[in-house]
N, C-alpha and C. Protein backbone atom coordinates (compact mmCIF):
# COMPACT_ATOMS: atom_id res chain seq x y z
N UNK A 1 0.85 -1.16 0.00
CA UNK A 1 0.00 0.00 0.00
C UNK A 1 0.90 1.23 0.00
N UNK A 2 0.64 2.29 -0.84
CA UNK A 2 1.43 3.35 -0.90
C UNK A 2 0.38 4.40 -1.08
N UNK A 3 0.82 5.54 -0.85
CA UNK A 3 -0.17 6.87 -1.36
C UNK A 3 0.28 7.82 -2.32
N UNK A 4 -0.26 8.09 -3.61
CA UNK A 4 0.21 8.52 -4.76
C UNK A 4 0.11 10.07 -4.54
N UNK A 5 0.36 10.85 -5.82
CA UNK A 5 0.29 12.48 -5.20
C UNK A 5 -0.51 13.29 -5.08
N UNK A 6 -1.40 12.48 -5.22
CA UNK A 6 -2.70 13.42 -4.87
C UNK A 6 -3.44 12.56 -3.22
N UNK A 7 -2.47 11.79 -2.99
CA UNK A 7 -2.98 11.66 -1.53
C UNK A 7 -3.75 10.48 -1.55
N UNK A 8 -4.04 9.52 -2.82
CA UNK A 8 -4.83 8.34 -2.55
C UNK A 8 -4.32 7.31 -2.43
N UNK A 9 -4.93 7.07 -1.54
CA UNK A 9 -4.29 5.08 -0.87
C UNK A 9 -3.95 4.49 -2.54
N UNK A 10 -3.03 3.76 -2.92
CA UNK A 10 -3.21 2.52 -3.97
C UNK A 10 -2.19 1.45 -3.98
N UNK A 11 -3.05 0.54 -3.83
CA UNK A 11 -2.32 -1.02 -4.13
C UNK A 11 -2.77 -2.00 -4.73
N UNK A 12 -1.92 -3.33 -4.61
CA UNK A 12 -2.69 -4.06 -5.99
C UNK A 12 -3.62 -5.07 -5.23
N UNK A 13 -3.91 -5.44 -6.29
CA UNK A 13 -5.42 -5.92 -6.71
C UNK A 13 -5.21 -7.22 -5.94
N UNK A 14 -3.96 -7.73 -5.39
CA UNK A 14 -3.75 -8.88 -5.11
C UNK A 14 -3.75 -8.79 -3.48
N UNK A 15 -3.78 -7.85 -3.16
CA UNK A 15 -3.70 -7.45 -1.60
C UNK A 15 -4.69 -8.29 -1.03
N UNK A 16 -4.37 -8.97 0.51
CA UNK A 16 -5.30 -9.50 1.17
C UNK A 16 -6.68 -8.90 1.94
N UNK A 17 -7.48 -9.63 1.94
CA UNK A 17 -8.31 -9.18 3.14
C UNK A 17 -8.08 -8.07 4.15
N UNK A 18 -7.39 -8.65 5.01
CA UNK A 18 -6.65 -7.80 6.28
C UNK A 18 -6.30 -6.97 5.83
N UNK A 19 -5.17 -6.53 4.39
CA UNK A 19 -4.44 -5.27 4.13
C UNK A 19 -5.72 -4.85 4.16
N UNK A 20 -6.38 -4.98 3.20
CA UNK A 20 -7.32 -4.19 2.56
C UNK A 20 -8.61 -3.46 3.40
N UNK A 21 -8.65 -4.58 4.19
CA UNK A 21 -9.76 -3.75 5.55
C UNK A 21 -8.53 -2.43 6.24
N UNK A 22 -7.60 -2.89 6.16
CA UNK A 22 -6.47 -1.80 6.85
C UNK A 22 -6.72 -0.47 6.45
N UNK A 23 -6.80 -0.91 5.06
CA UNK A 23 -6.63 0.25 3.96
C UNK A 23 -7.65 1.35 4.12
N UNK A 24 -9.03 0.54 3.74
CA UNK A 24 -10.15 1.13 4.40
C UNK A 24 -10.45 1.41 5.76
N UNK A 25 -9.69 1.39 6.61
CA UNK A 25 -9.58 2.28 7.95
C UNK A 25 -8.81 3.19 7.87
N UNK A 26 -8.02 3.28 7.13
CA UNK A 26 -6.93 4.18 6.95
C UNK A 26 -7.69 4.73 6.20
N UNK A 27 -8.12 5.21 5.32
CA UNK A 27 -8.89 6.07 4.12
C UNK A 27 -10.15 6.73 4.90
N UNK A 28 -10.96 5.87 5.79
CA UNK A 28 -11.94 6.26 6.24
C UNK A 28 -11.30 7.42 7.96
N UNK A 29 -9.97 6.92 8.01
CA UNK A 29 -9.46 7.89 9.49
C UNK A 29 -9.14 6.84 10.62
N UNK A 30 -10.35 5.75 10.85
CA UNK A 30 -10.21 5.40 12.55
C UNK A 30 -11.60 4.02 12.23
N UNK A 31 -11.07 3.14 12.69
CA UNK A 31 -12.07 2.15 13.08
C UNK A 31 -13.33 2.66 13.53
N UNK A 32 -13.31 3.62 13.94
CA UNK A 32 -15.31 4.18 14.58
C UNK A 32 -15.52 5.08 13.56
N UNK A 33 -14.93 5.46 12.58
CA UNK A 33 -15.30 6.50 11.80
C UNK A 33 -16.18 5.47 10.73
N UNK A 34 -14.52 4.63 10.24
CA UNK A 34 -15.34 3.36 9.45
C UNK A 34 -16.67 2.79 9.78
N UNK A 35 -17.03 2.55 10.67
CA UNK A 35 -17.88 1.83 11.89
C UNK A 35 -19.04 2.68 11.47
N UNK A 36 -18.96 4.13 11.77
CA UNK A 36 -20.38 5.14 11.53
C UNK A 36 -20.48 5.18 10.12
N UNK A 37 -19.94 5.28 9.07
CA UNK A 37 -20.08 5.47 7.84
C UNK A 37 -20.83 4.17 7.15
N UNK A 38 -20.56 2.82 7.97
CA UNK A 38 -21.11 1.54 7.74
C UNK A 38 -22.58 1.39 8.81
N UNK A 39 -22.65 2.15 9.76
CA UNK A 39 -23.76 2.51 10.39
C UNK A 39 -23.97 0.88 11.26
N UNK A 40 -22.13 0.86 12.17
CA UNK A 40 -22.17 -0.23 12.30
C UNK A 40 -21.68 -0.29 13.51
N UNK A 41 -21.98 -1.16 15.16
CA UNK A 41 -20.84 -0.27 15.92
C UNK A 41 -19.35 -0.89 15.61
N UNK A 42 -18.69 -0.05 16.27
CA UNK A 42 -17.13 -0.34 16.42
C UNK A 42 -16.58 -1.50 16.59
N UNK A 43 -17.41 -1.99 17.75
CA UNK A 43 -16.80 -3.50 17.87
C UNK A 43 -17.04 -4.12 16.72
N UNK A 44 -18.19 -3.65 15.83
CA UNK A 44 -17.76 -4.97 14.55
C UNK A 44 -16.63 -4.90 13.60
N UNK A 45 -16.25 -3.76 13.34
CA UNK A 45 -15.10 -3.16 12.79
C UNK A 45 -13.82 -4.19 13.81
N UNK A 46 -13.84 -4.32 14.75
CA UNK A 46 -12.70 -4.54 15.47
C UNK A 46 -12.73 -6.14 15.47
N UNK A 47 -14.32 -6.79 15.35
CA UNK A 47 -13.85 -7.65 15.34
C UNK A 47 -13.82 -8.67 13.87
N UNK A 48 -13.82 -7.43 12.86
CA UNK A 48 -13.50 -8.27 11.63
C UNK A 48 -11.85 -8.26 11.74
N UNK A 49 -11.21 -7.09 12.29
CA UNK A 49 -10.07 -7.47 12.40
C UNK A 49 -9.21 -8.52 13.20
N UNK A 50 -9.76 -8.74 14.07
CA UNK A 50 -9.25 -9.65 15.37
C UNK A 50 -9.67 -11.13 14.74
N UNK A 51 -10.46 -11.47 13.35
CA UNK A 51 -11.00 -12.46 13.15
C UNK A 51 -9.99 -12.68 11.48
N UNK A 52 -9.96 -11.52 11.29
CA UNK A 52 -8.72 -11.81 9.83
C UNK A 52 -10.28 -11.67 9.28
N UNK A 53 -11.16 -10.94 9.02
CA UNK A 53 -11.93 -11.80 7.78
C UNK A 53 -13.19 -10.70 8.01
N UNK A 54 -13.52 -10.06 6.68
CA UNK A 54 -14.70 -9.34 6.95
C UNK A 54 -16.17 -9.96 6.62
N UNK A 55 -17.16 -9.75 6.91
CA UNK A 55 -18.54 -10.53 6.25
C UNK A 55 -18.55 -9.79 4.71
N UNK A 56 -19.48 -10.61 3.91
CA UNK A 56 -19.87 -10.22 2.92
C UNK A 56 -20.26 -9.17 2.69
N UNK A 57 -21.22 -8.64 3.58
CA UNK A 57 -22.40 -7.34 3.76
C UNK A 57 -21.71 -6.32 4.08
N UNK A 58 -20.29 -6.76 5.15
CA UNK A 58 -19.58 -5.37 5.32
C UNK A 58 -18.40 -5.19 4.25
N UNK A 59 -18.57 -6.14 3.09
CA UNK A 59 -17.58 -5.90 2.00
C UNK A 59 -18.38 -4.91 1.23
N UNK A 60 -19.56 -5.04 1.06
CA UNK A 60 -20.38 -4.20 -0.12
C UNK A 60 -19.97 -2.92 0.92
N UNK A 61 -20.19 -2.81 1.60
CA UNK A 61 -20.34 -1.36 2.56
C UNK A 61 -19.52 -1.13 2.54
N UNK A 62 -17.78 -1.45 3.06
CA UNK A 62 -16.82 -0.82 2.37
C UNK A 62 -16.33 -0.41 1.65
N UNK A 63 -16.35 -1.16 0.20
CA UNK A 63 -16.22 -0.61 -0.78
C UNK A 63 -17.50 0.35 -1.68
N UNK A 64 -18.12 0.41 -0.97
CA UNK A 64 -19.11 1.72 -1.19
C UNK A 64 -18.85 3.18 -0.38
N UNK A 65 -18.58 2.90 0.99
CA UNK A 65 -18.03 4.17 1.71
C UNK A 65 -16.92 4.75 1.35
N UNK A 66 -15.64 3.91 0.72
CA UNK A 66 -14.20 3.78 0.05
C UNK A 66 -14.35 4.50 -1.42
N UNK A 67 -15.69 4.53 -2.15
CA UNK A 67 -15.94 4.48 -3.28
C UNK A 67 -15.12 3.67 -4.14
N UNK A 68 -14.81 2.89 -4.02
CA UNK A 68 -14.70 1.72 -4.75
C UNK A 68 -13.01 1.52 -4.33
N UNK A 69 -11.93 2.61 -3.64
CA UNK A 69 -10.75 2.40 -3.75
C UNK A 69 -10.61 1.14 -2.87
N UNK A 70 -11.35 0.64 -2.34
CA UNK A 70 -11.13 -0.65 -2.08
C UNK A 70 -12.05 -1.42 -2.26
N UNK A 71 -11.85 -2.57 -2.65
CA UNK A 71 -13.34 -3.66 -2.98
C UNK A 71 -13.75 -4.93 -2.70
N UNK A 72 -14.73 -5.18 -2.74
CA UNK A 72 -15.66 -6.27 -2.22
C UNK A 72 -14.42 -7.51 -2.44
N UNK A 73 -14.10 -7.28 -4.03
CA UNK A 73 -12.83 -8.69 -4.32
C UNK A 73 -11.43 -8.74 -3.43
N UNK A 74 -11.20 -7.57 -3.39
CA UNK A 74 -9.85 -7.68 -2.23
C UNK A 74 -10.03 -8.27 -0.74
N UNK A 75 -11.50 -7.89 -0.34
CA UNK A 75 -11.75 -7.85 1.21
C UNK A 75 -12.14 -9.14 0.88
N UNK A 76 -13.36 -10.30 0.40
CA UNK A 76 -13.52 -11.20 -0.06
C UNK A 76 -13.49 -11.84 -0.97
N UNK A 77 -12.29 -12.07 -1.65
CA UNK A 77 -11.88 -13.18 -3.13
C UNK A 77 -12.42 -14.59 -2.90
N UNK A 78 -12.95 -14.92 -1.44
CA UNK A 78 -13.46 -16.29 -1.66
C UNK A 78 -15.26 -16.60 -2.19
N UNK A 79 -15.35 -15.03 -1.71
CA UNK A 79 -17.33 -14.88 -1.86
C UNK A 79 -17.21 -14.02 -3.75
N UNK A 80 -16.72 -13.53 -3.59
CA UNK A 80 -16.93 -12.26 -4.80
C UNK A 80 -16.11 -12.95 -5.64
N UNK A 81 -14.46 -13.77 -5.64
CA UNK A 81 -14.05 -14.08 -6.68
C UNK A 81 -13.00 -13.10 -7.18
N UNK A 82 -12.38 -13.39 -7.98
CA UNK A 82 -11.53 -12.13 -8.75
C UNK A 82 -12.18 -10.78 -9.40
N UNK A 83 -11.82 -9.72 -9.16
CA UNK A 83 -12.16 -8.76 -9.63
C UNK A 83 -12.19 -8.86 -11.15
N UNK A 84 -13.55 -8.18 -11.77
CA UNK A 84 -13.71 -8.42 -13.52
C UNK A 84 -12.69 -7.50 -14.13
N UNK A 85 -12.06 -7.63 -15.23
CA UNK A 85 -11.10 -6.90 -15.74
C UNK A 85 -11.74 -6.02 -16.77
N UNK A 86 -11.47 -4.46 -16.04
CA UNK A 86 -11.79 -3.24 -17.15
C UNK A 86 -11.33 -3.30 -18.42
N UNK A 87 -12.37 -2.94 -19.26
CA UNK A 87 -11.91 -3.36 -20.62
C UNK A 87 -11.42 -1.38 -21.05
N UNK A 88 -11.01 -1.57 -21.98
CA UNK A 88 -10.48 0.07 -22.00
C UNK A 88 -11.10 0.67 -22.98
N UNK A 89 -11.66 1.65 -22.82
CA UNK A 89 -12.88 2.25 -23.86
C UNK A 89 -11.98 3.39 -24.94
């Protein structure tokens, strides 16, 4: 994970779970920030981390609060699968 020059988180596509929930705490500020933006309390935030593993439902919600800089496929590649490859217009 690195931050480019305009200040946005980016890494690859291959990143795990864990980074990637990281990532999205880091982007969102703070585990309770994440937490309110998912309209979720804190402890669940804390304990997707303490568990290695986010739910499904809080993958869509992350990568919706994230706007997409992080996604459902990074946080869950076993439910969602590989991310579809942008075709280039």
């Amino acid at each position: 994970m690195r931050v480019d020059r305009k200040g946005r988180i980016v890494f690859n596509a291959s990143m795990s779970g864990t980074k990637a929930l990281a990532a999205a705490i880091k982007i969102c500020g703070s585990t309770y920030k994440l937490a309110a933006a998912l309209d979720q309390p804190q402890s669940t935030v804390s304990m997707w981390q303490t568990r290695g593993q986010v739910s499904w439902r809080g993958a869509l919600g992350i990568e919706r609060v994230t706007n997409g800089q992080v996604t459902r496929y990074q946080l869950r590649p076993d439910v969602y699968g590989k991310a579809p490859l942008q075709s280039a217009a």
